[in-house]
Every structure is written in structure tokens, then in C-alpha cells.
N, C-alpha and C. Protein backbone atom coordinates (compact mmCIF):
# COMPACT_ATOMS: atom_id res chain seq x y z
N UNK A 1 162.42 140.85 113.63
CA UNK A 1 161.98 140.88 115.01
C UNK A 1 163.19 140.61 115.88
N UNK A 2 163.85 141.25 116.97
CA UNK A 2 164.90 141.36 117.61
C UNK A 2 164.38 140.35 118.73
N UNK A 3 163.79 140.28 118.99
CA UNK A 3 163.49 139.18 120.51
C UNK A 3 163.35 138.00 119.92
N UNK A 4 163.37 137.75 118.77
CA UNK A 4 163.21 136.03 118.63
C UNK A 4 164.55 135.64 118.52
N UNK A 5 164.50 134.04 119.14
CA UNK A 5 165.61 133.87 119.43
C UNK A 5 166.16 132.71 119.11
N UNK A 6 167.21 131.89 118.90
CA UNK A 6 167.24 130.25 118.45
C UNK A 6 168.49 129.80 119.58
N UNK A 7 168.12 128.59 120.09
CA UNK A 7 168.90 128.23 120.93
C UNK A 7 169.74 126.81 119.89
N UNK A 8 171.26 126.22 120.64
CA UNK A 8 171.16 125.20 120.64
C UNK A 8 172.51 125.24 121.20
N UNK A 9 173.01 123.90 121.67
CA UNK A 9 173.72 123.38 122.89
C UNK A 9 175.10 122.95 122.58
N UNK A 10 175.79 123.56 121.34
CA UNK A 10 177.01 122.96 121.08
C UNK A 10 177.93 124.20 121.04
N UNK A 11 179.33 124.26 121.66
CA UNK A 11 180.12 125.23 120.86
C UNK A 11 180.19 126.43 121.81
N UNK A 12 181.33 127.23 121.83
CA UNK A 12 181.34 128.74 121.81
C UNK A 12 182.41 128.24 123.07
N UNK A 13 182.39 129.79 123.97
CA UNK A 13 183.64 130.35 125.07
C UNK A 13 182.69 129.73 126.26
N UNK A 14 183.51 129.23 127.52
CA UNK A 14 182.71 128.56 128.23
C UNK A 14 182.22 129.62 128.83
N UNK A 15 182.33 130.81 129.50
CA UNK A 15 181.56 132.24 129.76
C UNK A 15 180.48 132.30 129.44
N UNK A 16 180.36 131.72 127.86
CA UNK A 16 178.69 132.23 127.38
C UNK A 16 178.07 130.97 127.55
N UNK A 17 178.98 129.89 127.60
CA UNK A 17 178.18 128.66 127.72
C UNK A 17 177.51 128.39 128.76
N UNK A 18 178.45 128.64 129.89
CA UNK A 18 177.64 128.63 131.10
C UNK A 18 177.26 129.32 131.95
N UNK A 19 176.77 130.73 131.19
CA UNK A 19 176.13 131.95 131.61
C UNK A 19 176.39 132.66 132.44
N UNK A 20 177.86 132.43 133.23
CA UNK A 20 178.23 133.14 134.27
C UNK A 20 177.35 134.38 134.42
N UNK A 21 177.23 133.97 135.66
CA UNK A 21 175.86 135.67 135.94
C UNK A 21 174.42 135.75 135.45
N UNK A 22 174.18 134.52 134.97
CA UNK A 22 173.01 134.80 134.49
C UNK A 22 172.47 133.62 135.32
N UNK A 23 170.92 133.38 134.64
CA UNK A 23 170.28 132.19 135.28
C UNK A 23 170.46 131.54 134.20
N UNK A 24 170.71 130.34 134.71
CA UNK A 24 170.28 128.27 134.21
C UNK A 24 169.58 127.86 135.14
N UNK A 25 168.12 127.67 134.45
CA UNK A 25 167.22 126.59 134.60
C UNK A 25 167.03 127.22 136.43
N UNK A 26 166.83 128.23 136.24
CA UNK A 26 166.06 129.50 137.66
C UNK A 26 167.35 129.25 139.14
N UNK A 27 168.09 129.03 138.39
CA UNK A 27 169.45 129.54 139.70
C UNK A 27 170.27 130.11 139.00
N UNK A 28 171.12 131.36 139.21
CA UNK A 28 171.98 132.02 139.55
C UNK A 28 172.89 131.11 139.05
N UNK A 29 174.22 131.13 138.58
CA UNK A 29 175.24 129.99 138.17
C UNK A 29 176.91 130.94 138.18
N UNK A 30 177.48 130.85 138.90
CA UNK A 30 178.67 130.98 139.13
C UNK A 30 179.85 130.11 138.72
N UNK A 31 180.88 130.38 138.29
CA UNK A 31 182.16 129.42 138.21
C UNK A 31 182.19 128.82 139.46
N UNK A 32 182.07 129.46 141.06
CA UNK A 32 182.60 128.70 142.21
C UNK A 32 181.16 127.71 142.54
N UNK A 33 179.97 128.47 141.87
CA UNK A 33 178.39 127.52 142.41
C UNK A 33 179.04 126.26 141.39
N UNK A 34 179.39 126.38 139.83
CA UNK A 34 179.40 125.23 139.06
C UNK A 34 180.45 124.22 139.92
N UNK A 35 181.50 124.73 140.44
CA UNK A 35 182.30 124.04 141.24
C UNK A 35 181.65 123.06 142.55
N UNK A 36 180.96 123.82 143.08
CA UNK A 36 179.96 123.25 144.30
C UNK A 36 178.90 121.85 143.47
N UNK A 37 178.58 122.27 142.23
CA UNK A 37 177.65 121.53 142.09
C UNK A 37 178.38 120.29 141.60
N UNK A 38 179.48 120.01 141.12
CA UNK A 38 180.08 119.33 140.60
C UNK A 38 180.96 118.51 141.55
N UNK A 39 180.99 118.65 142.86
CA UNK A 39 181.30 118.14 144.12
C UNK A 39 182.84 118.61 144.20
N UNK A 40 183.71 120.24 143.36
CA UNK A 40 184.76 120.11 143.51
C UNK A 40 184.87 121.32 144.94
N UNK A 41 185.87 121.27 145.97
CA UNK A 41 186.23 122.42 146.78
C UNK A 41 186.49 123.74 146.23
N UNK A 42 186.12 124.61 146.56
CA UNK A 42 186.03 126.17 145.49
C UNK A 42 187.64 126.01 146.07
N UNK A 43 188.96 126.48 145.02
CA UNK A 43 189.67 127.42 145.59
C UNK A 43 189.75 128.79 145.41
N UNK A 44 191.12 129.01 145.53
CA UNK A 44 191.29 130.21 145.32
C UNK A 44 190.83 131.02 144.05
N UNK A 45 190.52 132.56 144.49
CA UNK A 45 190.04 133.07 143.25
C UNK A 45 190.15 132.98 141.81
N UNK A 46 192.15 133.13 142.39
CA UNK A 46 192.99 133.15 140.76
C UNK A 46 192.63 131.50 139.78
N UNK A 47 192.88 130.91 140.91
CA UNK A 47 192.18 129.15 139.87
C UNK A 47 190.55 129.32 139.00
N UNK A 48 189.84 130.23 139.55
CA UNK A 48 188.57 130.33 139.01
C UNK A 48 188.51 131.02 137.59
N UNK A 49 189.74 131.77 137.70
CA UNK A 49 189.87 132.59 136.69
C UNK A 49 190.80 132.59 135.75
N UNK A 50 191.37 130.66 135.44
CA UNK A 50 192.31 130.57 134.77
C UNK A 50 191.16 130.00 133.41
N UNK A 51 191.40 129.78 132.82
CA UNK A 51 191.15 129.14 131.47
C UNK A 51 190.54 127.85 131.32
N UNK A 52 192.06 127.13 131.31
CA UNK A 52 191.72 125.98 131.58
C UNK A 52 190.44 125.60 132.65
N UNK A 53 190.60 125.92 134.08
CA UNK A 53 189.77 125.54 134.75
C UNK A 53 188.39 125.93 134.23
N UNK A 54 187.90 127.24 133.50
CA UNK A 54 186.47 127.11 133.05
C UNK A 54 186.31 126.19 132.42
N UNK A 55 187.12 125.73 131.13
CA UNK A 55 186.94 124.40 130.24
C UNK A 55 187.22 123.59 130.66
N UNK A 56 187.50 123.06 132.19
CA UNK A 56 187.24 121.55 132.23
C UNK A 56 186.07 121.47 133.06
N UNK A 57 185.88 122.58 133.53
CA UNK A 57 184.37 122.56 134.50
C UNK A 57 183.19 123.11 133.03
N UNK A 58 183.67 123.91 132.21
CA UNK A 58 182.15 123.49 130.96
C UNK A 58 181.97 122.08 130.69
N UNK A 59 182.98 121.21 130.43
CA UNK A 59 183.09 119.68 129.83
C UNK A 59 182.19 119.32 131.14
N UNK A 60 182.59 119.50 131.78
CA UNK A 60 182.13 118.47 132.85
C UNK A 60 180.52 118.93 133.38
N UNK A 61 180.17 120.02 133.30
CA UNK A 61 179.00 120.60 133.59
C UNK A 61 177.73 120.21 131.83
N UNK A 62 178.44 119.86 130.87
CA UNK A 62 178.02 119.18 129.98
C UNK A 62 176.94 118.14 130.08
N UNK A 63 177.91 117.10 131.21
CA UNK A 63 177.40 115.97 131.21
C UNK A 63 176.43 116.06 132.23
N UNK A 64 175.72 116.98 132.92
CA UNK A 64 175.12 117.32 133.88
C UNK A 64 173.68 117.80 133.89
N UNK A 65 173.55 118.64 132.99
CA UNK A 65 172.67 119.85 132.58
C UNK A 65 172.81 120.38 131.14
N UNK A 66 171.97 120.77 130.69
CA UNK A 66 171.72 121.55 129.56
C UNK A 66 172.15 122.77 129.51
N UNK A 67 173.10 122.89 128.22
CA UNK A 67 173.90 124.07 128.29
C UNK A 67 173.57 124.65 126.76
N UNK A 68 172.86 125.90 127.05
CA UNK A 68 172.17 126.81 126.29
C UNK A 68 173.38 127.82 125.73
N UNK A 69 173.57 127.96 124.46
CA UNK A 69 174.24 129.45 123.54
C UNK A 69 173.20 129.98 123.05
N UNK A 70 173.19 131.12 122.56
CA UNK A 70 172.56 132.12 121.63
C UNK A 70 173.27 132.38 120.63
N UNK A 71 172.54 131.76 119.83
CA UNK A 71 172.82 131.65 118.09
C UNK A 71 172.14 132.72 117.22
N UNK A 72 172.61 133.51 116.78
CA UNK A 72 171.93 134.82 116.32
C UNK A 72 171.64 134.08 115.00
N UNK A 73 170.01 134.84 114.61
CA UNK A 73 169.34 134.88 113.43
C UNK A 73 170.17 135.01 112.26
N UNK A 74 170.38 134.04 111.19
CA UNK A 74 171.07 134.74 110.43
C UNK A 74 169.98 135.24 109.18
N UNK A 75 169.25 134.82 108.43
CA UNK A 75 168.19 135.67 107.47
C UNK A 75 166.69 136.17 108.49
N UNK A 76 166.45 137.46 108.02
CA UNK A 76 165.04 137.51 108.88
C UNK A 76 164.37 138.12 107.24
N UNK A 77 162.96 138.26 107.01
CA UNK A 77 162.14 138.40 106.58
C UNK A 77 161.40 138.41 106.63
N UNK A 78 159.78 139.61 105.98
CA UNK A 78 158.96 139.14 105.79
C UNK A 78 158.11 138.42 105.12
N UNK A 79 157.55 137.70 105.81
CA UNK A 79 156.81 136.21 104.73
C UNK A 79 154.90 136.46 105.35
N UNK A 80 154.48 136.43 104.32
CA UNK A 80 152.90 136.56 104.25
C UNK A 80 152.69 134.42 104.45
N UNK A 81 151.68 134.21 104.74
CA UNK A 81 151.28 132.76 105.21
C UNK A 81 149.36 133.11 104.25
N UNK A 82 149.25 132.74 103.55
CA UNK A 82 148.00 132.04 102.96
C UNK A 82 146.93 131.16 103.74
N UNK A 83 145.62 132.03 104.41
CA UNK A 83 145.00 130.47 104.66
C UNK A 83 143.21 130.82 103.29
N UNK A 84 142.82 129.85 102.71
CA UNK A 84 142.13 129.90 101.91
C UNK A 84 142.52 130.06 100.37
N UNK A 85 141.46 130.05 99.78
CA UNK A 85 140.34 130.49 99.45
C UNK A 85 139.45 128.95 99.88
N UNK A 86 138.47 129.74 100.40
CA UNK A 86 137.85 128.16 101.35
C UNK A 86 136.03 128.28 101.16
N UNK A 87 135.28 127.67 100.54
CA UNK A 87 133.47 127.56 100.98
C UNK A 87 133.37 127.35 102.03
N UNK A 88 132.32 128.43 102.91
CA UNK A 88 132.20 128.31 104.35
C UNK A 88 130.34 128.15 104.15
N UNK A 89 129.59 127.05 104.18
CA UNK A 89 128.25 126.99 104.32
C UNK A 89 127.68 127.61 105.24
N UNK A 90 126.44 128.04 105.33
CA UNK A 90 125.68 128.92 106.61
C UNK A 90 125.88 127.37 107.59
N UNK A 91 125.97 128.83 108.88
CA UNK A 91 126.15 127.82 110.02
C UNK A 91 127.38 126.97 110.22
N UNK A 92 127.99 127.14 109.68
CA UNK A 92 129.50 125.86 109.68
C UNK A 92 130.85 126.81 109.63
N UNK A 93 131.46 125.68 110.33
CA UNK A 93 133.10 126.69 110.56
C UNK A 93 134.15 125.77 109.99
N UNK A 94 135.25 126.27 109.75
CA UNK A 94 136.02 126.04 109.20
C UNK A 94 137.53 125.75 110.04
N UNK A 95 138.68 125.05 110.26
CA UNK A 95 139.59 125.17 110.83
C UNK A 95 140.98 125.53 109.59
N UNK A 96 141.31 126.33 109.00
CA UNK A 96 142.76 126.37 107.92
C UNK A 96 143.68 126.39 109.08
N UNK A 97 144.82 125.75 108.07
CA UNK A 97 146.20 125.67 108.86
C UNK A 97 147.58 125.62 108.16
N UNK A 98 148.30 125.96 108.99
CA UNK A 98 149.16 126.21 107.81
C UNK A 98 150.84 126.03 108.74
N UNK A 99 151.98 125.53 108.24
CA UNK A 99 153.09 124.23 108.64
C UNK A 99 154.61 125.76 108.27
N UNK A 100 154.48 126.70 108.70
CA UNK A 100 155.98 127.64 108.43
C UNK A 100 156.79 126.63 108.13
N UNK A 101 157.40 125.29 108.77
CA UNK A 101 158.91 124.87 108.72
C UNK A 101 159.59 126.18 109.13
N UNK A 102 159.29 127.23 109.13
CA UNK A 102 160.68 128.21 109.87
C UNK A 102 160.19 128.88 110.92
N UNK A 103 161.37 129.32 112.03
CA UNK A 103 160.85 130.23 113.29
C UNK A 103 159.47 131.20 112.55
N UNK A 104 158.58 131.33 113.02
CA UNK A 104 157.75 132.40 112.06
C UNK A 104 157.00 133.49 113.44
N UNK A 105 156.45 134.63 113.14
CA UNK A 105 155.82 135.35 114.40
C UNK A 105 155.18 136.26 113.76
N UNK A 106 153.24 135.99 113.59
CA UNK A 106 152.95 136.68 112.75
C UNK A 106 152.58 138.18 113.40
N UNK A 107 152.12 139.01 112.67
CA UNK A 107 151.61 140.21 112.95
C UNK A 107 150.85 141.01 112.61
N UNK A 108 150.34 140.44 111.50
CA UNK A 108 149.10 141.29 110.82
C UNK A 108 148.11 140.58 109.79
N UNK A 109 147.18 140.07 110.49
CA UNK A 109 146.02 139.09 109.48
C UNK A 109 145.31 140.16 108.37
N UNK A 110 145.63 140.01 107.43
CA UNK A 110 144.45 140.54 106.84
C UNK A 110 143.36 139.62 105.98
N UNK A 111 142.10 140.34 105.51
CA UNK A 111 141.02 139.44 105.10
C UNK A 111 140.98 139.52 103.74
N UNK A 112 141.17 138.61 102.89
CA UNK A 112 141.18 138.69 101.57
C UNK A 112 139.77 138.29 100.87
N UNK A 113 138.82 138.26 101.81
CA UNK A 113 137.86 137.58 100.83
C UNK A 113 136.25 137.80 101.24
N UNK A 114 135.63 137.30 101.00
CA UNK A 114 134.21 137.79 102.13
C UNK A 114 134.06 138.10 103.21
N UNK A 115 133.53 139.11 103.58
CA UNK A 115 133.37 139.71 104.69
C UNK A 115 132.13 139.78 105.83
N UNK A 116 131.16 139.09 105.02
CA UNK A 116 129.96 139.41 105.31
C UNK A 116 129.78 138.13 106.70
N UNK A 117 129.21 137.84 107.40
CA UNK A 117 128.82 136.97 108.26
C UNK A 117 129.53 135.77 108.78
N UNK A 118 131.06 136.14 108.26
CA UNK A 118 132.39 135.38 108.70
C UNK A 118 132.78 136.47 110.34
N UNK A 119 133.26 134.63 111.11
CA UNK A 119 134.01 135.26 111.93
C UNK A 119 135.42 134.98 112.59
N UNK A 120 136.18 134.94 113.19
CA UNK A 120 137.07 134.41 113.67
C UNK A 120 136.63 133.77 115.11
N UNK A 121 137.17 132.83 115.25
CA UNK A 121 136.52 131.87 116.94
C UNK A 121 137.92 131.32 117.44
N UNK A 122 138.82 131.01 116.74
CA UNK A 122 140.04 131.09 117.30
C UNK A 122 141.05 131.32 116.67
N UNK A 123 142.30 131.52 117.13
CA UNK A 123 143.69 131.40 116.48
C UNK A 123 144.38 130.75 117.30
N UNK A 124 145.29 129.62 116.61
CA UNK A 124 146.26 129.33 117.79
C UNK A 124 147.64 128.99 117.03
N UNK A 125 148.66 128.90 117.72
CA UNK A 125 149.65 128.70 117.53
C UNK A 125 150.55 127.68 117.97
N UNK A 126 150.25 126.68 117.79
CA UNK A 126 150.61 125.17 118.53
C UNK A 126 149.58 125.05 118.95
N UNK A 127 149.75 124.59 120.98
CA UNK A 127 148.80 124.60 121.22
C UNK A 127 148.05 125.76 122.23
N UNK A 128 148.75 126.91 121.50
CA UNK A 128 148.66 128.32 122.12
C UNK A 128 147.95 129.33 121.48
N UNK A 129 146.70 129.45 122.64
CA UNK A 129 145.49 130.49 121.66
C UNK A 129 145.99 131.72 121.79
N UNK A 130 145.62 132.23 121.20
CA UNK A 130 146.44 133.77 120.64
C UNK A 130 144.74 134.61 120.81
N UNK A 131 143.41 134.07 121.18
CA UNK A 131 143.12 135.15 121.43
C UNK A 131 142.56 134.65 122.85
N UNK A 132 142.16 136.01 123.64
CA UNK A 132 141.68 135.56 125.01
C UNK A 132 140.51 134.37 125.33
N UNK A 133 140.19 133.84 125.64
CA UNK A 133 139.55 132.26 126.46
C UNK A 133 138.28 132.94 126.69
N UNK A 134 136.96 132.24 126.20
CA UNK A 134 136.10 132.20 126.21
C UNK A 134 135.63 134.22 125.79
N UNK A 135 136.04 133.95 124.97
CA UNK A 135 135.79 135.83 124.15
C UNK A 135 135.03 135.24 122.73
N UNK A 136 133.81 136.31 122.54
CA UNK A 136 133.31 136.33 121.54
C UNK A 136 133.85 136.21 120.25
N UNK A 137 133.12 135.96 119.43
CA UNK A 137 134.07 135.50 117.63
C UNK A 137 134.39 137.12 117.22
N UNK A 138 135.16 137.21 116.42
CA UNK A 138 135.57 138.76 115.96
C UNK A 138 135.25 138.55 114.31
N UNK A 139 134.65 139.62 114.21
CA UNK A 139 134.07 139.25 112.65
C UNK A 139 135.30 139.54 112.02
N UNK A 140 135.38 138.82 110.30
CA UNK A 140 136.62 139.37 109.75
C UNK A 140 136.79 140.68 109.62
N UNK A 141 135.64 141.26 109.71
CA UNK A 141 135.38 143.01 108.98
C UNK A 141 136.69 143.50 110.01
N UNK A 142 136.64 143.19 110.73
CA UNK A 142 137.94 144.00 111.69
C UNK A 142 139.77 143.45 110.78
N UNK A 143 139.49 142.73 110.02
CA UNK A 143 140.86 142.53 109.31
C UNK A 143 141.07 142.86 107.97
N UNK A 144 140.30 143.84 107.80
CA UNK A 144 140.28 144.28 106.67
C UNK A 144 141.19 145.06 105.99
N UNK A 145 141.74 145.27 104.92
CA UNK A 145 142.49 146.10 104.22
C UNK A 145 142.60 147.46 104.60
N UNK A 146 141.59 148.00 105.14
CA UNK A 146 141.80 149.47 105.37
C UNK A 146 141.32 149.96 106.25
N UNK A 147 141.91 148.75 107.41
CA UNK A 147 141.63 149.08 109.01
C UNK A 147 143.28 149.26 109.58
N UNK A 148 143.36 150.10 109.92
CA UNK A 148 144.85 150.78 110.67
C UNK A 148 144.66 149.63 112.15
N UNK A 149 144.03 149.81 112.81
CA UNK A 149 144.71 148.86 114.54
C UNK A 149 143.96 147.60 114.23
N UNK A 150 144.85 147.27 113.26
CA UNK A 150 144.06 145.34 113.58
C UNK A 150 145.74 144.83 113.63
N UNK A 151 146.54 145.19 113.75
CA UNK A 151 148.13 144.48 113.74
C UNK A 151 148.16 143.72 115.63
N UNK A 152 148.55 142.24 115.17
CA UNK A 152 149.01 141.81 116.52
C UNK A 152 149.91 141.54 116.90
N UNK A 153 150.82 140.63 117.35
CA UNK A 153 152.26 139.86 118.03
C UNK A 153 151.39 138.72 118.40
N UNK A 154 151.59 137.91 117.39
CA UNK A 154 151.25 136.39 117.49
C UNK A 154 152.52 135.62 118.45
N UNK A 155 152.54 134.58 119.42
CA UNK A 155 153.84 134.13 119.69
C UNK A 155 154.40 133.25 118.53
N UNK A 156 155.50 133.21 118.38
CA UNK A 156 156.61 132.60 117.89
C UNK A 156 155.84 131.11 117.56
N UNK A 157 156.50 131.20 115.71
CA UNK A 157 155.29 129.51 115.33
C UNK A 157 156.74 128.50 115.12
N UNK A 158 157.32 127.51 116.39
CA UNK A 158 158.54 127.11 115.86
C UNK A 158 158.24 126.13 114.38
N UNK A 159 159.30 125.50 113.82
CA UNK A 159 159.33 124.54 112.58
C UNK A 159 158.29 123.42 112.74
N UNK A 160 158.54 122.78 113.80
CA UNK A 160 157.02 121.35 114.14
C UNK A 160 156.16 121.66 114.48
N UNK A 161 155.76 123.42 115.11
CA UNK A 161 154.16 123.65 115.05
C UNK A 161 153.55 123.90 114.08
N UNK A 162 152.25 124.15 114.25
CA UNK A 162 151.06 124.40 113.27
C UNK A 162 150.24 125.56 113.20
N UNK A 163 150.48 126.56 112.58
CA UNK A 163 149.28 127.89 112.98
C UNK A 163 147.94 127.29 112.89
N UNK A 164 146.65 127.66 113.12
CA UNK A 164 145.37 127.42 112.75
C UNK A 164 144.35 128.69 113.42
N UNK A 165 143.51 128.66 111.75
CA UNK A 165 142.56 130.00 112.23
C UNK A 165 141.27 129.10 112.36
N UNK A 166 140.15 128.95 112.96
CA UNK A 166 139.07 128.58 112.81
C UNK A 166 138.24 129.47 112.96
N UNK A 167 137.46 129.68 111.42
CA UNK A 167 136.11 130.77 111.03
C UNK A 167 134.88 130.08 110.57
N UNK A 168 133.64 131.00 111.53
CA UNK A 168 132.64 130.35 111.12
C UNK A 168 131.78 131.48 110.68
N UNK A 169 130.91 130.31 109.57
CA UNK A 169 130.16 131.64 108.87
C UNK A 169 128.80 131.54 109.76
N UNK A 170 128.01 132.83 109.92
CA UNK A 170 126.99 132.95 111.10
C UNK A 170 125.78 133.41 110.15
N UNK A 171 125.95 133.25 109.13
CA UNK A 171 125.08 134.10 108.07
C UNK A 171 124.08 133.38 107.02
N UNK A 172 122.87 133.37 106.74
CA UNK A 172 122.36 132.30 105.85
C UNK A 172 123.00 132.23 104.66
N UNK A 173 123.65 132.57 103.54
CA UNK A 173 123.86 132.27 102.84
C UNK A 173 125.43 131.63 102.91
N UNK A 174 126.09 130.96 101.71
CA UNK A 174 127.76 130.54 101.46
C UNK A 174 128.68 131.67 101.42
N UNK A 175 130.02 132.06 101.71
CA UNK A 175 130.65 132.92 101.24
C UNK A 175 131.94 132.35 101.46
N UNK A 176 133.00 132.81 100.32
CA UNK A 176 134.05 132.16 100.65
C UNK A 176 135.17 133.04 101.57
N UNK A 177 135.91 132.65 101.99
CA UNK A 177 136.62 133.26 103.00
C UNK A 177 137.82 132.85 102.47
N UNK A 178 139.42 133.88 102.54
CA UNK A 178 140.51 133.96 102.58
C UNK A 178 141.13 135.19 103.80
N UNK A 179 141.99 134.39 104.21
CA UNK A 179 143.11 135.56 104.73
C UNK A 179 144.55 135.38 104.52
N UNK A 180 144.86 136.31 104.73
CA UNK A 180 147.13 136.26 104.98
C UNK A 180 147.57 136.95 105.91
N UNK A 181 148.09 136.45 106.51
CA UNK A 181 148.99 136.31 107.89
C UNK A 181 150.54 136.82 107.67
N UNK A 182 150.76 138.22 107.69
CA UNK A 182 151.67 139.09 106.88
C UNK A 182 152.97 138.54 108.76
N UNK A 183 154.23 138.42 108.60
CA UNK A 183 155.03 138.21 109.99
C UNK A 183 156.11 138.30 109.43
N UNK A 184 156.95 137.68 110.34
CA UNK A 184 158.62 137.53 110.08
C UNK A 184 159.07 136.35 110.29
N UNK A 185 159.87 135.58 109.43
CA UNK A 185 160.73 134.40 109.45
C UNK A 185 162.21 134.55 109.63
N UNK A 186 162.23 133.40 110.60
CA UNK A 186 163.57 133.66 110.65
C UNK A 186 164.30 132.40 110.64
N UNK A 187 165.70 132.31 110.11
CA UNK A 187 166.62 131.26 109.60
C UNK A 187 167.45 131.35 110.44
């Protein structure tokens, strides 16, 4: 997946560090704005554009604000996620969940297991529902093996969140329920 992304705050050319031209934290950020913000007098152009002066205004813009790089993915893959094999009693729902430890972003649930009077009532991803707010349960039959448009774009499951599906069975009798959550991990 090309849009996922990993941040973290140490290292690199002060250019990328401090985004010249881009936004930090919803302003615009310039060598002469970082200068302003840092209480120094802008000078002349050529000083803006020596070296040194970006690296002592990154150091110093350090201690200020949060300074974001882009750290490219280095392994991506796909990784399937397991929730079940689970007894779902008539009338009762179920919450499975399941701990990636890695960037994860799923994209395609499928149903591994009974089909009959199971449904889905939520998905979330932290604490981010992945399906629309106050929408009817979707039976599993729609995640089935040999349904072509059931693929989604789950958001991004970081390392300390938690996926969770909660299915309830609507049907008089027991049936057990499995699915897998086919996505991409990334390192």
C-alpha cells in the first residue's frame, strides 16, 4: 500500500526536516517564517541559503515543535488476520479481536465459516468504526468466497491498536462463525 506511512522525529537534511514549503502543524513554514518564529531578524537572502544557517535554525526549531521525517516502509506484505472459529448461540453476539503489533490496513474480509443467520454489527479499528453509524448489520453471506465487490480499505491498524469485528447470530439455532481479514503489513 503506497499511502501508508511511518513517521518519526530524528535525523535527515534540515530541508526535509523542516518541510520547507510544506505545512507543520497547518502553517506554511519557511526558512525566513522559522526565523520569525524563533525571534531571529530575517536577513539577507544569501544567509537563508547557507547551510549552516538551516542547521542551526533545525537545532533550534527542535526544541520548539515537533519535527516530522518520512521514513519509508521498508518490508510490505500481505498478511491474512484470523478472527474465530467461535460458538455464536441464537440471539447473542460476539466481539473477536485481534492485536497486528505491525502498521496493518485491511482489505478484504472473507467468511470462513457459517453463513446462515450471522451478521456483522460492527468493525472497528481502534476506536474507529469502519462501517457507517447507525446502519443495519450486514449478513456474512456478503463476505463470502465467491463474492467479487465485498473488498474494502479499512484505515490503518497502528502496533497499540486493536481490530474488532462484532457478529451476532439472529437465527434460532448455534452456528459457528470464522473470518480472515486478508491486508497489508508494513515494517
Amino acid at each position: 500500500m503506497d499511502d501508508m506511512q511511518v513517521f518519526n522525529g530524528y535525523g535527515g537534511d534540515p530541508d526535509t526536516l523542516l518541510g520547507f514549503g510544506e505545512e507543520i502543524l497547518g502553517a506554511p513554514t519557511t526558512l525566513g517564517r522559522a526565523m520569525e518564529i524563533l525571534g531571529y531578524p530575517v536577513q539577507s537572502s544569501q544567509m537563508l541559503q547557507s547551510p549552516a544557517a538551516k542547521a542551526a535554525i533545525a537545532q533550534q526549531l527542535a526544541h520548539t515543535r515537533p519535527i516530522l521525517k518520512h521514513v519509508p516502509v521498508t518490508k510490505k506484505r500481505v498478511w491474512p488476520i484470523a478472527f474465530g472459529p467461535t460458538s455464536i448461540p441464537p440471539g447473542q453476539s460476539v466481539v473477536a479481536t485481534a492485536n497486528p503489533q505491525v502498521y496493518f490496513r485491511g482489505q478484504k474480509l472473507i467468511n470462513t465459516g457459517d453463513d446462515t443467520g450471522l451478521y456483522i454489527q460492527q468493525i472497528t479499528v481502534g476506536n474507529q468504526q469502519q462501517l457507517p453509524a447507525n446502519s443495519n448489520p450486514i449478513s456474512v453471506r456478503s463476505f463470502d468466497p465467491g463474492v467479487l465487490e465485498n473488498a474494502m480499505k479499512f484505515d490503518t491498524c497502528q502496533p497499540a491498536l486493536t481490530l474488532s469485528l462484532q457478529v451476532a447470530n439472529l437465527d434460532t439455532a448455534t452456528h459457528l462463525w470464522s473470518m480472515t481479514l486478508f491486508g497489508t503489513a508494513a515494517q
